[in-house]
N, C-alpha and C. Protein backbone atom coordinates (compact mmCIF):
# COMPACT_ATOMS: atom_id res chain seq x y z
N UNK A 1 38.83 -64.28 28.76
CA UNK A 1 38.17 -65.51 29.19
C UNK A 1 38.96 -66.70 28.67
N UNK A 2 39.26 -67.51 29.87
CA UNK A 2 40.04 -68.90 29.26
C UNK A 2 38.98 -69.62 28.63
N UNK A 3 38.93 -69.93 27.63
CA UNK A 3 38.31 -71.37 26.62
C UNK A 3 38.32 -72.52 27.36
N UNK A 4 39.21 -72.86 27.98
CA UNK A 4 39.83 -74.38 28.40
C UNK A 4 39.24 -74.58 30.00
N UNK A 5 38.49 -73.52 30.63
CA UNK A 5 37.89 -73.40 32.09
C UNK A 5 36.21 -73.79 31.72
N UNK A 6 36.01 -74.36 32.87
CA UNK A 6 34.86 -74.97 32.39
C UNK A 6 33.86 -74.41 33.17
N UNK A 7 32.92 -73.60 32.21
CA UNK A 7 31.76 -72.64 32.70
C UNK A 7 30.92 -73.19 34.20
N UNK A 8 30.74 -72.68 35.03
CA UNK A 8 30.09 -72.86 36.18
C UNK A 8 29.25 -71.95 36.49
N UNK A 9 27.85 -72.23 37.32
CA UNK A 9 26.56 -71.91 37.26
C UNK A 9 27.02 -69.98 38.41
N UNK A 10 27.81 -70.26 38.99
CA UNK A 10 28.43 -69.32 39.68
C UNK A 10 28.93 -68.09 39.03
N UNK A 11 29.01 -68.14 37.31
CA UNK A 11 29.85 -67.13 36.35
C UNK A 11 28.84 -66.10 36.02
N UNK A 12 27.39 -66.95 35.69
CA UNK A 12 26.38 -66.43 35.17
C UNK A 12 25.48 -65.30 36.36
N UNK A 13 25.06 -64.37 36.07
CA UNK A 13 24.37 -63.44 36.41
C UNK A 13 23.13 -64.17 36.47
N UNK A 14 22.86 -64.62 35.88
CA UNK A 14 20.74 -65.12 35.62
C UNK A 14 21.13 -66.58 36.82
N UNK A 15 22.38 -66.73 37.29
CA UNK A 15 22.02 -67.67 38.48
C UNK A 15 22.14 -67.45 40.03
N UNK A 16 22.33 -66.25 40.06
CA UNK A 16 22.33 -65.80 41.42
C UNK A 16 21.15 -64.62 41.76
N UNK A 17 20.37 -65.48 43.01
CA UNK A 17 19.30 -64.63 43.18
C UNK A 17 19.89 -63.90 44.40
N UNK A 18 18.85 -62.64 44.70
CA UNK A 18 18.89 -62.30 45.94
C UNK A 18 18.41 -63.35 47.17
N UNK A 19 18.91 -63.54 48.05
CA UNK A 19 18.84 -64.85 49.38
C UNK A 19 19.13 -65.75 49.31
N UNK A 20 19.84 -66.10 47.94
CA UNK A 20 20.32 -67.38 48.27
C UNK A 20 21.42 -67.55 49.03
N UNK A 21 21.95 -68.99 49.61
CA UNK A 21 23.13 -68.99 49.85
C UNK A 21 24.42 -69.56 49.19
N UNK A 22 25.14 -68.74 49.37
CA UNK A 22 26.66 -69.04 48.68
C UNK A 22 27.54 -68.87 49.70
N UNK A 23 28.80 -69.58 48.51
CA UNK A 23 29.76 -69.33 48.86
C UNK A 23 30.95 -68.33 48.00
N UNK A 24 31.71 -67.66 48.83
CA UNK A 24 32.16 -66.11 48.08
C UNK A 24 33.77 -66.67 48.43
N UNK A 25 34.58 -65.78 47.91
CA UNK A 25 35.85 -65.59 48.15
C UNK A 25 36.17 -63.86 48.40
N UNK A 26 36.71 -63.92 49.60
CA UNK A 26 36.86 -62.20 49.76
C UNK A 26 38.19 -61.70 49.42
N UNK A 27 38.23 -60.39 48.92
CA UNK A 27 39.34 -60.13 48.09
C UNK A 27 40.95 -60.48 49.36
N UNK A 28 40.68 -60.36 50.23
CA UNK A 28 41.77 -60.37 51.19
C UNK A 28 42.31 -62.27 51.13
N UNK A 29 40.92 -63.18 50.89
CA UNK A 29 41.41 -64.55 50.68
C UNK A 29 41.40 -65.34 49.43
N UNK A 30 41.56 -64.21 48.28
CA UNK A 30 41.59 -64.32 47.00
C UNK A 30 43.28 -65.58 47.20
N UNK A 31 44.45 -65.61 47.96
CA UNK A 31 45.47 -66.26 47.47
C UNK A 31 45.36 -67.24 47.73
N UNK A 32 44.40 -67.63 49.04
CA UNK A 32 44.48 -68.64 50.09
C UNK A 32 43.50 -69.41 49.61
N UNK A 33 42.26 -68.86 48.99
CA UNK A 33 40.82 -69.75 48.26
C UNK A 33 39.74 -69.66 49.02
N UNK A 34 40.52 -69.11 50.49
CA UNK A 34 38.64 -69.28 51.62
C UNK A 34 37.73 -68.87 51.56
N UNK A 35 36.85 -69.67 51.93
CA UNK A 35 35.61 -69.30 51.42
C UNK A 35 34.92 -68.56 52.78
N UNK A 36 33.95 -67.84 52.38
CA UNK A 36 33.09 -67.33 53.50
C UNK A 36 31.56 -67.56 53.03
N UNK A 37 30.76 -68.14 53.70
CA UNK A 37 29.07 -68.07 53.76
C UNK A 37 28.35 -67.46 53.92
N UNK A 38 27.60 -67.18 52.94
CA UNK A 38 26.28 -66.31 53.19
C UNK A 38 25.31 -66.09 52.50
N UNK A 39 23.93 -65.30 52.68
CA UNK A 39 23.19 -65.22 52.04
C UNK A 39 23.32 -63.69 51.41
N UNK A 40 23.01 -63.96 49.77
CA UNK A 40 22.95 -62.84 49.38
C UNK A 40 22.14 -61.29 48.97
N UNK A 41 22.92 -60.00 49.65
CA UNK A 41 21.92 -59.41 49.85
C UNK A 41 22.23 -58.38 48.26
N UNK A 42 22.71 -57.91 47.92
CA UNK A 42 23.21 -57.38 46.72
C UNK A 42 23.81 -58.29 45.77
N UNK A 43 23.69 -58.13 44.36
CA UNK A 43 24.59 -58.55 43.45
C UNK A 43 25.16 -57.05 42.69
N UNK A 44 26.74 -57.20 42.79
CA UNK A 44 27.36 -56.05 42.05
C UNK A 44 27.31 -56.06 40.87
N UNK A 45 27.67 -57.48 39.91
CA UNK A 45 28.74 -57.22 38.71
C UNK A 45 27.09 -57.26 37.92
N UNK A 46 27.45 -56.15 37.12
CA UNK A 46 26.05 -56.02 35.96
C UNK A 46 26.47 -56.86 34.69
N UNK A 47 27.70 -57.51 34.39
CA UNK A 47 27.69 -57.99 33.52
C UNK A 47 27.09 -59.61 33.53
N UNK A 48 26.19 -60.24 32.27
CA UNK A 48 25.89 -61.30 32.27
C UNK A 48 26.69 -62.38 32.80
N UNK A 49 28.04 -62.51 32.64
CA UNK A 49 28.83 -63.46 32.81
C UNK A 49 30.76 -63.14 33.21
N UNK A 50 30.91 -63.77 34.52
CA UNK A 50 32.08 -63.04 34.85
C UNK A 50 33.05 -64.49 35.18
N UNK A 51 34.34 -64.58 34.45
CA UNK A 51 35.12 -66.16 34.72
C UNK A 51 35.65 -66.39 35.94
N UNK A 52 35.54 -65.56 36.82
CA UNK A 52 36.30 -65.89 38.27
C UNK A 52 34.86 -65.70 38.88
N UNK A 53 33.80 -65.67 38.74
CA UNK A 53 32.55 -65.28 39.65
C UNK A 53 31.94 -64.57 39.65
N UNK A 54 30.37 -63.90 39.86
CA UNK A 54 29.82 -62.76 39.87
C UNK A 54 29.88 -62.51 41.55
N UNK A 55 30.25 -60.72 41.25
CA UNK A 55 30.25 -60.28 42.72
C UNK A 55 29.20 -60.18 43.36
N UNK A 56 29.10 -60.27 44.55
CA UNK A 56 28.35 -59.98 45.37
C UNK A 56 28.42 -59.21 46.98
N UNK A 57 27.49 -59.15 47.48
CA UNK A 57 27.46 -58.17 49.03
C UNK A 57 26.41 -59.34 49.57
N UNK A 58 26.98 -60.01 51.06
CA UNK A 58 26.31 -60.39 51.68
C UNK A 58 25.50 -60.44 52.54
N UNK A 59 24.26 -60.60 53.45
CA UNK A 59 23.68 -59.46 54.41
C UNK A 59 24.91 -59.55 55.37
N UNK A 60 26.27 -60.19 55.80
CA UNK A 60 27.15 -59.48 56.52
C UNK A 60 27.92 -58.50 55.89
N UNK A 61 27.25 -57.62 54.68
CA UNK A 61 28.56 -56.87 54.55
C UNK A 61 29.44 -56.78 53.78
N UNK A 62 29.71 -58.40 53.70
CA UNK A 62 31.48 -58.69 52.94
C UNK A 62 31.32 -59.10 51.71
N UNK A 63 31.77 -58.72 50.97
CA UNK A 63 31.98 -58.57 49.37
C UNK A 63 32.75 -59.41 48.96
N UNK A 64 32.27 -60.36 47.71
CA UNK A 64 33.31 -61.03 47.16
C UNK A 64 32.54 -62.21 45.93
N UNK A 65 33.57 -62.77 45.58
CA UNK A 65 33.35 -63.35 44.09
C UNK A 65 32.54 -64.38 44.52
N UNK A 66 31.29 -65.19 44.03
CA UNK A 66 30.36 -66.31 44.14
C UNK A 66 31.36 -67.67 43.53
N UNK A 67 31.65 -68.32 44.49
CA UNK A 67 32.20 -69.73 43.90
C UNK A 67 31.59 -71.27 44.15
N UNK A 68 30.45 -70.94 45.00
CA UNK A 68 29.17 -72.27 44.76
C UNK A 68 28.21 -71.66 45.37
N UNK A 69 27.17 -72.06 44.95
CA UNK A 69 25.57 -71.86 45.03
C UNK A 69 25.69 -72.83 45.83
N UNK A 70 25.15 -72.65 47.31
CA UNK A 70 24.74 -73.50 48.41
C UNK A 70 23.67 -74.01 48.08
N UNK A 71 22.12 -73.16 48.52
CA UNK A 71 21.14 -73.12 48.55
C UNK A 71 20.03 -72.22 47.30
N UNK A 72 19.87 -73.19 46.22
CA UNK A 72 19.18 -72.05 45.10
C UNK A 72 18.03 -71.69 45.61
């Protein structure tokens, strides 16, 4: 974990519910940054707190790191 990155509500586990909407990064646009939308239907990562994002599964399907909370 970098020290010098500045914690966002997106890292934490206790801030992503099931249905909300976000925004994800999918591993294929991990270089590029794009984002994809959706609401969430799974959360993967069991750990409390993850520095690139907690994973998720969207009801489309597509998997990928949480990088803003649209809709809490």
């Amino acid at each position: 974990m970098n020290l010098n990155t500045p914690h966002t509500p997106n890292m934490f586990r206790v801030n992503i519910k099931l249905g909300m909407e976000v925004d994800i990064v999918l591993k294929k646009d991990q270089r590029t940054g794009k984002r994809t939308r959706g609401k969430v239907q799974w959360i993967l990562t069991s750990a409390p707190f993850h520095s690139r994002g907690i994973k998720v599964t969207l009801d489309t399907r597509q998997v990928g790191r949480v990088q803003e909370i649209i809709n809490p």
